[in-house]
Protein backbone atom coordinates (compact mmCIF):
# COMPACT_ATOMS: atom_id res chain seq x y z
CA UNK A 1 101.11 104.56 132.05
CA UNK A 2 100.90 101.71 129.20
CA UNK A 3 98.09 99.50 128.24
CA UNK A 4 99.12 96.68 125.74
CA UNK A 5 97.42 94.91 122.79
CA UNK A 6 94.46 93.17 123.47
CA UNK A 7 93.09 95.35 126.37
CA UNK A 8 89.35 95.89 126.83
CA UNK A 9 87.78 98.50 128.49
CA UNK A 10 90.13 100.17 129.83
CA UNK A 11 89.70 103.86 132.13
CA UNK A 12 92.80 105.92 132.44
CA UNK A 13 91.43 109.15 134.33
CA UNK A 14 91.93 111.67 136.90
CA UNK A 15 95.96 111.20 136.68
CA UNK A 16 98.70 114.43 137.33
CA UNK A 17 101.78 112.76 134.79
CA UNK A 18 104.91 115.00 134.60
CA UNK A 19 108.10 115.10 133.22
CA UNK A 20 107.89 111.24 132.05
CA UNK A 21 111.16 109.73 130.28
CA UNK A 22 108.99 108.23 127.84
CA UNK A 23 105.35 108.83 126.94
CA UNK A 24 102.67 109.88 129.52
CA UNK A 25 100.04 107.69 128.47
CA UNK A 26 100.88 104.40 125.94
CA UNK A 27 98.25 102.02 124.66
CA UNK A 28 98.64 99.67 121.76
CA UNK A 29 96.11 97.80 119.70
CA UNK A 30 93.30 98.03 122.55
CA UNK A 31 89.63 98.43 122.37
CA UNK A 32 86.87 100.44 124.12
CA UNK A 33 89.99 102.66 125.38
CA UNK A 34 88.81 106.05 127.31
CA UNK A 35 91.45 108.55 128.45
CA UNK A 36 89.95 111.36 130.36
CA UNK A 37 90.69 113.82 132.94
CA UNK A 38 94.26 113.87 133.16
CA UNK A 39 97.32 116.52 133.26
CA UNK A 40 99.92 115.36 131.19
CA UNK A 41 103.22 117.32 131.07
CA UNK A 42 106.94 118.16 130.60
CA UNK A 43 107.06 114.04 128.50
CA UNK A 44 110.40 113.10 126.62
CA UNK A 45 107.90 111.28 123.93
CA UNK A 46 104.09 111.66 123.02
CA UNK A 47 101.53 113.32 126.12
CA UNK A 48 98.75 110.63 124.88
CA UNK A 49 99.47 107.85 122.44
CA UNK A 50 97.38 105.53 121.03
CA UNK A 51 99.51 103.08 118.81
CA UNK A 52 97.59 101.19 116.85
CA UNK A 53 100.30 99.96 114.85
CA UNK A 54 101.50 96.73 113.45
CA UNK A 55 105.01 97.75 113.53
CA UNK A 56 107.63 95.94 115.65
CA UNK A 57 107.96 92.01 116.62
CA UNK A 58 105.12 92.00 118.63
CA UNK A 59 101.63 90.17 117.59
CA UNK A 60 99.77 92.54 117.13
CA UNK A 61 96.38 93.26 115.63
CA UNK A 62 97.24 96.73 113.83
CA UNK A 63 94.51 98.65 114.84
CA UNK A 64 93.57 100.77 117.96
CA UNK A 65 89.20 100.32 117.85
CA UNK A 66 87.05 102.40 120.12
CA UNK A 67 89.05 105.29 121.32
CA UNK A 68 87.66 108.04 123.83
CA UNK A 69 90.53 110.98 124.49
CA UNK A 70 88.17 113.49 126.57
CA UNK A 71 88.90 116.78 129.36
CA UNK A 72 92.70 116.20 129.30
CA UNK A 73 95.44 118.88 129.79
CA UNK A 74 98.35 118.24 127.97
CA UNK A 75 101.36 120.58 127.40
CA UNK A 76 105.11 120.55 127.09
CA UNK A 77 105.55 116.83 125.73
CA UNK A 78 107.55 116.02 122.63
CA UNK A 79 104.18 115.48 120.95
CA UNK A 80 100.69 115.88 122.81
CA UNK A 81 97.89 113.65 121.65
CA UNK A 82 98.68 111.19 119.13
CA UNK A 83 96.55 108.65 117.25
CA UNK A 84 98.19 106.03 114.86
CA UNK A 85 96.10 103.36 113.58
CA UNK A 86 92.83 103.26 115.10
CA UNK A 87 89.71 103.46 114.21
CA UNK A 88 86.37 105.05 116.05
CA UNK A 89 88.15 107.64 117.87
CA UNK A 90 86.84 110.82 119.65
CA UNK A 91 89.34 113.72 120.32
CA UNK A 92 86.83 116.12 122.90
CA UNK A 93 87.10 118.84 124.98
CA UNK A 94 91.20 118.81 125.63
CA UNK A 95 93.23 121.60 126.41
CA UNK A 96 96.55 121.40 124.45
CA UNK A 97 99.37 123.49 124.27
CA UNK A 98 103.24 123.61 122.71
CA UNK A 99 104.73 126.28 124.45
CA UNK A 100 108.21 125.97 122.39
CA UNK A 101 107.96 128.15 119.44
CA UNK A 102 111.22 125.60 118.63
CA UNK A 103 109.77 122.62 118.67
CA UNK A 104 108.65 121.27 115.60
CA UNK A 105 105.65 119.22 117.60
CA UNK A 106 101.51 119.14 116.86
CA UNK A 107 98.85 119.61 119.49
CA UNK A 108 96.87 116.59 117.88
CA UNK A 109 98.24 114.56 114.95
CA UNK A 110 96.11 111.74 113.69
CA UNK A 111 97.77 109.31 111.03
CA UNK A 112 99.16 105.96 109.63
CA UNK A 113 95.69 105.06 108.47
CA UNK A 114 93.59 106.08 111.02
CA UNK A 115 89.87 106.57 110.25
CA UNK A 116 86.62 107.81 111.40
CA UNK A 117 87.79 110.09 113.76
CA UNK A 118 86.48 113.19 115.28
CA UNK A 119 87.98 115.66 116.77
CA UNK A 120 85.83 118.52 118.61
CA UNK A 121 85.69 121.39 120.42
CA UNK A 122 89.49 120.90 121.82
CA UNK A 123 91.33 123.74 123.08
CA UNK A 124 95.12 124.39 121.12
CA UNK A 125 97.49 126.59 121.19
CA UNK A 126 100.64 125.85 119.22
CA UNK A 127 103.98 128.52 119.46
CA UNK A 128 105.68 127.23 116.72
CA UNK A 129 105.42 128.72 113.72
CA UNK A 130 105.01 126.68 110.67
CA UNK A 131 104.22 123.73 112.70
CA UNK A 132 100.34 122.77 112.35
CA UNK A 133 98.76 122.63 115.35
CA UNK A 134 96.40 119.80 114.01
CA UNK A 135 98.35 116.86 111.46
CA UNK A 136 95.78 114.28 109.66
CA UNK A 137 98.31 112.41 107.20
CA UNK A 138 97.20 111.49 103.46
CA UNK A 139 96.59 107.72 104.54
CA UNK A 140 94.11 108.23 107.61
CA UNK A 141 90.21 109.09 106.05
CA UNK A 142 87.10 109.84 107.26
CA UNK A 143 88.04 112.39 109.48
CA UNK A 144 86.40 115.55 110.70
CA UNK A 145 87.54 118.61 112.64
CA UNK A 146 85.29 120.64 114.08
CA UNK A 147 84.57 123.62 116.40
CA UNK A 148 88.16 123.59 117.67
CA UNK A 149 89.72 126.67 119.17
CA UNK A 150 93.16 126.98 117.41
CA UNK A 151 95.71 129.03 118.06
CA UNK A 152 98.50 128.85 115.94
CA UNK A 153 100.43 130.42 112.55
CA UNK A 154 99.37 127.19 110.65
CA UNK A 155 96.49 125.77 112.59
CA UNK A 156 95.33 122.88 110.38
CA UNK A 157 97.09 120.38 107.64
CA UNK A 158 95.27 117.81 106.36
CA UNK A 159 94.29 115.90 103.54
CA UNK A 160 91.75 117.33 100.85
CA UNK A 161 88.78 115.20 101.86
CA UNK A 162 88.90 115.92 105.44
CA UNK A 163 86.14 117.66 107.03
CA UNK A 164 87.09 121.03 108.62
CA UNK A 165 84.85 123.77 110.29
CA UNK A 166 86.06 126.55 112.11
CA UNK A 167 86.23 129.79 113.55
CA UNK A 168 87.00 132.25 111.38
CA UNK A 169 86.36 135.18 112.38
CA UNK A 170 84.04 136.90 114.67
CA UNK A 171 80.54 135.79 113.17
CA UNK A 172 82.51 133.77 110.77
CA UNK A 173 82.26 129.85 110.39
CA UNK A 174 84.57 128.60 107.32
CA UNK A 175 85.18 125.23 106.11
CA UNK A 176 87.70 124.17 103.37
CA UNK A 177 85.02 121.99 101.48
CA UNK A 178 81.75 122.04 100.57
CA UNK A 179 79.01 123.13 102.19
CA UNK A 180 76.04 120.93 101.26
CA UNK A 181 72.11 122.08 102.97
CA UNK A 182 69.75 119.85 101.54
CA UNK A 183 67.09 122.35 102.81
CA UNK A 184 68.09 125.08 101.07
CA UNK A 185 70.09 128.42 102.28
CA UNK A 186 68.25 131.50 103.74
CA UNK A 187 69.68 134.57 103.92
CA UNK A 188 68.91 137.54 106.24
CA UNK A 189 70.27 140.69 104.39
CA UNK A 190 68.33 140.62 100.79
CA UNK A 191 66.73 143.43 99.66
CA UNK A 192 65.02 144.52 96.57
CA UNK A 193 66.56 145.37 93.39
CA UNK A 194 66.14 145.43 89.53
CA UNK A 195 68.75 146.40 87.60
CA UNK A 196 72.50 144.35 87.45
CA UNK A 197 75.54 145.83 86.41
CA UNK A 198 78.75 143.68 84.93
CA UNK A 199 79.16 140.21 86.08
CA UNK A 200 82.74 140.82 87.62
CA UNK A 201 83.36 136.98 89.63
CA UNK A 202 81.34 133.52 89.23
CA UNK A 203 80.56 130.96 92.07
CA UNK A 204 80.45 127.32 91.33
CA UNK A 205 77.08 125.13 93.01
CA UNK A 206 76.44 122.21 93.82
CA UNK A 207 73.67 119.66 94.26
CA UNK A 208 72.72 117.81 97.52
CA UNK A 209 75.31 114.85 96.25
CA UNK A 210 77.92 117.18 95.56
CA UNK A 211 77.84 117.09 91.57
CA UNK A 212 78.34 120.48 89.38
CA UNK A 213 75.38 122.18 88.71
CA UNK A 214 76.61 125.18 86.95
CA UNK A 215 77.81 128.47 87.55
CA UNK A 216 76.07 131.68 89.85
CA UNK A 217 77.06 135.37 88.29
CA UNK A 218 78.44 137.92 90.55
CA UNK A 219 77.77 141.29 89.42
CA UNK A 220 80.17 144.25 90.19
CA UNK A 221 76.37 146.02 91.31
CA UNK A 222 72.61 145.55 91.17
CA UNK A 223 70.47 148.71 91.80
């Protein structure tokens, strides 16, 4: 299914696409896109592509705006939900998986420039295994991940300044930057004490902008 440059408003749902010579779903520089609701497998090229581009001969505006990718299945494509060039996109609530543990393919890969994009509580599984199952490339910014269930060997690469929070572990959220609670932190496992023992490691803190504001001991013991 394609939708070329210069579409607006455009609904691609509730579609079964399989085994497609060519990608399952194709839009170019559109805007207002959704794509929801669909199974998308077995594809020779990308399971979802939104190609906001400017490469090729045709006139086109280089960027995807407005993009909704929501409740899809994908699996088994030469590349599963792709975003290149766009901006405002939402990546929620799919179920992606790479069954070929030889196929050097991501579950979601957002790049050339793409920015403010979220992607959220998807579903990804990913059998190779040094292949992330998420790709954001060093020229897309402003993107988060979040609350994704990931499984894979390498389940994230991206950029320094993307947002990530995850799963960790069980009762364990991590996220590869910093945390910032302008209200403060409140802990549920303190208990009196007097006396520390040797400061053995040292944790770095931050203000509510994100500047340096010194150093916190950690002591090897406090009684």
């Amino acid at each position: 299914m394609n939708v070329w440059f210069g579409a607006d408003r455009t609904v691609i749902s509730g579609n079964t696409i399989t085994e497609c010579g060519q990608a399952g779903v194709y839009t170019q520089q559109v805007t207002n896109l959704v794509v929801a609701d669909n199974t998308v497998s077995g594809c020779q090229l990308r399971g979802i592509e939104v190609d906001g581009s400017a490469r090729g001969s045709l006139p086109r505006s280089g960027q995807a705006v407005g993009v909704s990718i929501t409740g899809n299945v994908a699996t088994n494509c030469v590349g599963h939900i792709n975003v290149l060039s766009a901006r405002d996109v939402t990546v929620v609530g799919n179920r992606v998986e790479n069954p070929n543990a030889s196929r050097a393919v991501s579950c979601v890969a957002v790049h050339q420039g793409s920015t403010k994009a979220v992607v959220v509580g998807n579903h990804l599984r990913q059998a190779h295994p040094s292949h992330p199952a998420v790709f954001v490339d060093t020229a897309s910014v402003d993107v988060t991940l979040a609350w994704n269930a990931v499984e894979a060997a390498v389940p994230y690469q991206a950029p320094a300044d993307t947002v990530i929070i995850r799963r960790s572990g069980a009762g364990q959220i991590r996220t590869d930057g910093k945390l910032i609670a302008v209200g403060g932190i409140g802990v549920g496992n303190s208990v009196a004490a007097t006396t520390p023992g040797a400061v053995v490691r040292k944790i770095e803190v931050f203000s509510s902008t994100g500047q340096s504001l010194g150093w916190v001991p950690v002591y090897n013991s406090i009684t």
